[in-house]
Protein backbone atom coordinates (compact mmCIF):
# COMPACT_ATOMS: atom_id res chain seq x y z
CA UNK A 1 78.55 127.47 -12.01
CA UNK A 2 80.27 126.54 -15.31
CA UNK A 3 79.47 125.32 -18.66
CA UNK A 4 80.41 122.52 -17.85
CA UNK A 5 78.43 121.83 -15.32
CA UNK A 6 75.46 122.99 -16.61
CA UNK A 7 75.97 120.68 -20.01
CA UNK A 8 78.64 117.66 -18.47
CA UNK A 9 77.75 115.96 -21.50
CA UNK A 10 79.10 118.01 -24.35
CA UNK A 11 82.66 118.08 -25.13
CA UNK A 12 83.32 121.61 -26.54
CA UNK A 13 87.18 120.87 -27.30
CA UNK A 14 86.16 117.79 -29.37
CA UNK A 15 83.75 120.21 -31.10
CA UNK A 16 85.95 122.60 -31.87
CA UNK A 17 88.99 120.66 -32.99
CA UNK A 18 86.36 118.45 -35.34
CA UNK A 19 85.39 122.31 -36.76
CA UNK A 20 88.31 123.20 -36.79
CA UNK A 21 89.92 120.28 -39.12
CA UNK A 22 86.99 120.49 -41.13
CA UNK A 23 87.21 123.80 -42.06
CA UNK A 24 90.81 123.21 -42.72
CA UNK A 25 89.83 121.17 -45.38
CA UNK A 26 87.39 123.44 -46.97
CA UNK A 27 89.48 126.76 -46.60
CA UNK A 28 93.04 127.40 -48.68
CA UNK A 29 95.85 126.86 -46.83
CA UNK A 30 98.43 129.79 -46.69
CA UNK A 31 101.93 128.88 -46.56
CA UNK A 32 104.99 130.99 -46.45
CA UNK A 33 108.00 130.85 -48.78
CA UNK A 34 111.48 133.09 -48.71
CA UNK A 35 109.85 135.93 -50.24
CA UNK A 36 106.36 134.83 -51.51
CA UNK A 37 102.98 134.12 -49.40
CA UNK A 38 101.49 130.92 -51.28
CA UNK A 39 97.92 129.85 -50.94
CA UNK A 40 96.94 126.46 -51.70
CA UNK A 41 93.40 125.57 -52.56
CA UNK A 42 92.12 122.05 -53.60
CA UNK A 43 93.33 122.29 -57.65
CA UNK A 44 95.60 125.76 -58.00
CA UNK A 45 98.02 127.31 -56.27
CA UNK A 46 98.08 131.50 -55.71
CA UNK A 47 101.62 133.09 -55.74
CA UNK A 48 101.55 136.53 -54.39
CA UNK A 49 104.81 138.43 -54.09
CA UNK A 50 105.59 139.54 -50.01
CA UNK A 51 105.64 137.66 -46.48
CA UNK A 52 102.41 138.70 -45.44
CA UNK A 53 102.87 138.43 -41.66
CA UNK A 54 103.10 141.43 -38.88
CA UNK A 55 106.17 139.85 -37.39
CA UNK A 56 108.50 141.02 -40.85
CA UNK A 57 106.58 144.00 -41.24
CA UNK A 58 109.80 146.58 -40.80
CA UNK A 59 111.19 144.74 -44.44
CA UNK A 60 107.87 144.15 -46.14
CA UNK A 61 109.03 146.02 -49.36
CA UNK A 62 111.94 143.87 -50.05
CA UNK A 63 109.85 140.94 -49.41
CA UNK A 64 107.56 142.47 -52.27
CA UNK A 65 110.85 143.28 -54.68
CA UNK A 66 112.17 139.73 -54.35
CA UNK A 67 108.48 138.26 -54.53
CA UNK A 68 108.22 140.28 -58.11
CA UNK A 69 111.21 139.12 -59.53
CA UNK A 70 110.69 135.55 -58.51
CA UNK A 71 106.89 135.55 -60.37
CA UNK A 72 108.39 137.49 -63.70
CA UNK A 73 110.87 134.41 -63.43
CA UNK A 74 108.57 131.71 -63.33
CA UNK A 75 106.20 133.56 -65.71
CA UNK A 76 109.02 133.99 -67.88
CA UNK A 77 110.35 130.15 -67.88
CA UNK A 78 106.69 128.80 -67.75
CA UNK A 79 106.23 130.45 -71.48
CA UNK A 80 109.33 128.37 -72.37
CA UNK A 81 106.73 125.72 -72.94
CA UNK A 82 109.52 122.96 -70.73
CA UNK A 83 107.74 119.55 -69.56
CA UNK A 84 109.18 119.80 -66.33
CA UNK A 85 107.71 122.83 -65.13
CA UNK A 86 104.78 123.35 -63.48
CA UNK A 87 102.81 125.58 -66.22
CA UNK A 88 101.25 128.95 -64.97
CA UNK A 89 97.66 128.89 -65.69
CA UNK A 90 97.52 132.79 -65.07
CA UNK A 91 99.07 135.71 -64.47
CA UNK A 92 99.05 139.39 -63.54
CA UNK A 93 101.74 141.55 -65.61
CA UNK A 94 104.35 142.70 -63.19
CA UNK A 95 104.45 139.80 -61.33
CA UNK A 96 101.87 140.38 -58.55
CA UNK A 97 100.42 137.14 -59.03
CA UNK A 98 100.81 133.32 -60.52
CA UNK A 99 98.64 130.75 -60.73
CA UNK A 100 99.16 127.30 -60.91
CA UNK A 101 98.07 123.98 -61.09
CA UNK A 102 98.18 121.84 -57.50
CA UNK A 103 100.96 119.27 -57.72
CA UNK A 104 100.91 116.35 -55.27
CA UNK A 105 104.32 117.00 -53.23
CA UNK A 106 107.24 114.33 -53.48
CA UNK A 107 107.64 111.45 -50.78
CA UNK A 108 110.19 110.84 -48.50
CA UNK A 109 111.25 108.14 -50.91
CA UNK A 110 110.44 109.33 -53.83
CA UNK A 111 112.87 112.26 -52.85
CA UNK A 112 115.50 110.08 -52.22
CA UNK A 113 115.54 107.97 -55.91
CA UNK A 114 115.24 111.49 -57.55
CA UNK A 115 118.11 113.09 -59.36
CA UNK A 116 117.96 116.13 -59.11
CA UNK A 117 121.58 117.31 -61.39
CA UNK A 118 119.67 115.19 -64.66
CA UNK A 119 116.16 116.82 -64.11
CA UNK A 120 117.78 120.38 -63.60
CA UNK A 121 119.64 119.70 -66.86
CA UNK A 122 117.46 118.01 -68.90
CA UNK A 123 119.79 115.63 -70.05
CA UNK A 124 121.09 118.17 -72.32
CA UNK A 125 125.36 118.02 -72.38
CA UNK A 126 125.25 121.90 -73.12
CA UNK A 127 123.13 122.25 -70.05
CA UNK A 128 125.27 119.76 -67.54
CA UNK A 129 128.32 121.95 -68.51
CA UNK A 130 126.51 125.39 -67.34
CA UNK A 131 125.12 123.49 -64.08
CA UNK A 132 128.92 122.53 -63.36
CA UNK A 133 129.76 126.00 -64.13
CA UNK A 134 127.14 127.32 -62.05
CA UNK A 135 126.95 125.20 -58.73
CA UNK A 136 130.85 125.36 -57.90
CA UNK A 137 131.20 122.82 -55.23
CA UNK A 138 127.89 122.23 -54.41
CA UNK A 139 127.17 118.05 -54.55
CA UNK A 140 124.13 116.31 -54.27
CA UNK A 141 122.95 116.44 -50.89
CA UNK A 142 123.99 119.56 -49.65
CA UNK A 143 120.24 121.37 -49.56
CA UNK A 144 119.69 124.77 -50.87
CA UNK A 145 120.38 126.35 -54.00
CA UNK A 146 123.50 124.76 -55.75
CA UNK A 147 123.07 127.38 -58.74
CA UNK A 148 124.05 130.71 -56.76
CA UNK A 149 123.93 132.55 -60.06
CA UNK A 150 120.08 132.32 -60.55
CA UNK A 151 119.38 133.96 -57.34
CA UNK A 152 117.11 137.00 -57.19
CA UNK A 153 115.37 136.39 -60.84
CA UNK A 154 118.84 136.43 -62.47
CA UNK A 155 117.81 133.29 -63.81
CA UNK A 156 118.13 132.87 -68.17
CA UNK A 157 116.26 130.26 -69.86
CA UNK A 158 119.06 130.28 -72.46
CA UNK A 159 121.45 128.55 -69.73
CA UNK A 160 118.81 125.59 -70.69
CA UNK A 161 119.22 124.54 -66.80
CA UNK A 162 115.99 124.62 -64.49
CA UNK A 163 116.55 127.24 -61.67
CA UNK A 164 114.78 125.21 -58.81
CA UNK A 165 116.67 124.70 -55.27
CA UNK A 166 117.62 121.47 -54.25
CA UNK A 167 114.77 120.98 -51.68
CA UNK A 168 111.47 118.04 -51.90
CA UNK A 169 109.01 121.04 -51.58
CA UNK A 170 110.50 122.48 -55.37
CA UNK A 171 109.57 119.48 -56.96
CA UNK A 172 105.99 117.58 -57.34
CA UNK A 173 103.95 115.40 -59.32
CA UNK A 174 101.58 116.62 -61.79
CA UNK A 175 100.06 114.54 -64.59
CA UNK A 176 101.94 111.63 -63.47
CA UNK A 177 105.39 113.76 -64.05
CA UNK A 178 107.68 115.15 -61.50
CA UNK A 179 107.81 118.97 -62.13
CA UNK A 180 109.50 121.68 -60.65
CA UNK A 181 106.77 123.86 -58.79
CA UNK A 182 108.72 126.81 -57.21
CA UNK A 183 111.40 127.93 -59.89
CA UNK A 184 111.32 131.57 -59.38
């Protein structure tokens, strides 16, 4: 005899699925980036350098490398005091962790009245001349990172351009502001 017949009138896959979600509320969600593991909790967001996962587990040290550079770099532009970045609330020297605020991601639409050349510049002539410079024949639309030079925490806040890739899930909105969440 099986569970179900000896309790027809429970529904343990509706039970589980309503735990499930709710816990899914309640618990951080861990998401995965190029070389970072990000956890995501109702108001801040944990950076910690590496692709925590078994399946990559032959190159986790370069995952952990790349994942160092990229917090230095956002550490490093977040002191830059810029309005469109997301600040960093905390960090550990060394880059083996960031914190940050939660920004509310960007909409379909909302992605597609952005521009994302006069954000990255700032409006700043100096600054539009470096990102032509820099991107080579990238053009809006093409998605990825238009500004090969700031690849692997080569970025300099001197260039005056913001070194986030041309992708919605870079950008967010935090105190009613789009701001660039993932420039590392």
């Amino acid at each position: 005899m099986t569970v179900n017949e000896h309790f027809p009138g429970l529904r343990y896959r509706g039970l589980w699925w309503r735990l499930r979600r709710m816990l899914h509320v309640r618990l951080p969600l861990r998401k995965l980036g190029a070389v970072r593991t990000v956890i995501l909790t109702r108001h801040y967001v944990f950076k910690i350098p590496g692709r925590w996962r078994w399946s990559g587990r032959r190159w986790w040290w370069e995952f952990v490398l790349r994942g160092l550079l990229s917090n230095m770099q956002e550490r490093k532009f977040a002191w830059e005091g810029w309005p469109e970045l997301c600040p960093v609330c905390f960090s550990v020297p060394g880059g083996f962790l960031i914190v940050m605020p939660r920004a509310r991601p960007l909409t379909e639409a909302q992605w597609q009245h952005f521009n994302y050349r006069a954000f990255v510049t700032r409006g700043e002539g100096y600054a539009e001349s470096n990102f032509d410079a820099m991107a080579g024949d990238w053009h809006q639309g093409d998605l990825g990172q238009p500004l090969h030079s700031f690849v692997l925490g080569n970025a300099d806040p001197d260039a005056g351009i913001i070194p986030a890739e041309y992708k919605r899930e870079s950008f967010g909105f935090l105190n009613g502001r789009i701001v660039a969440v993932d420039y590392g």
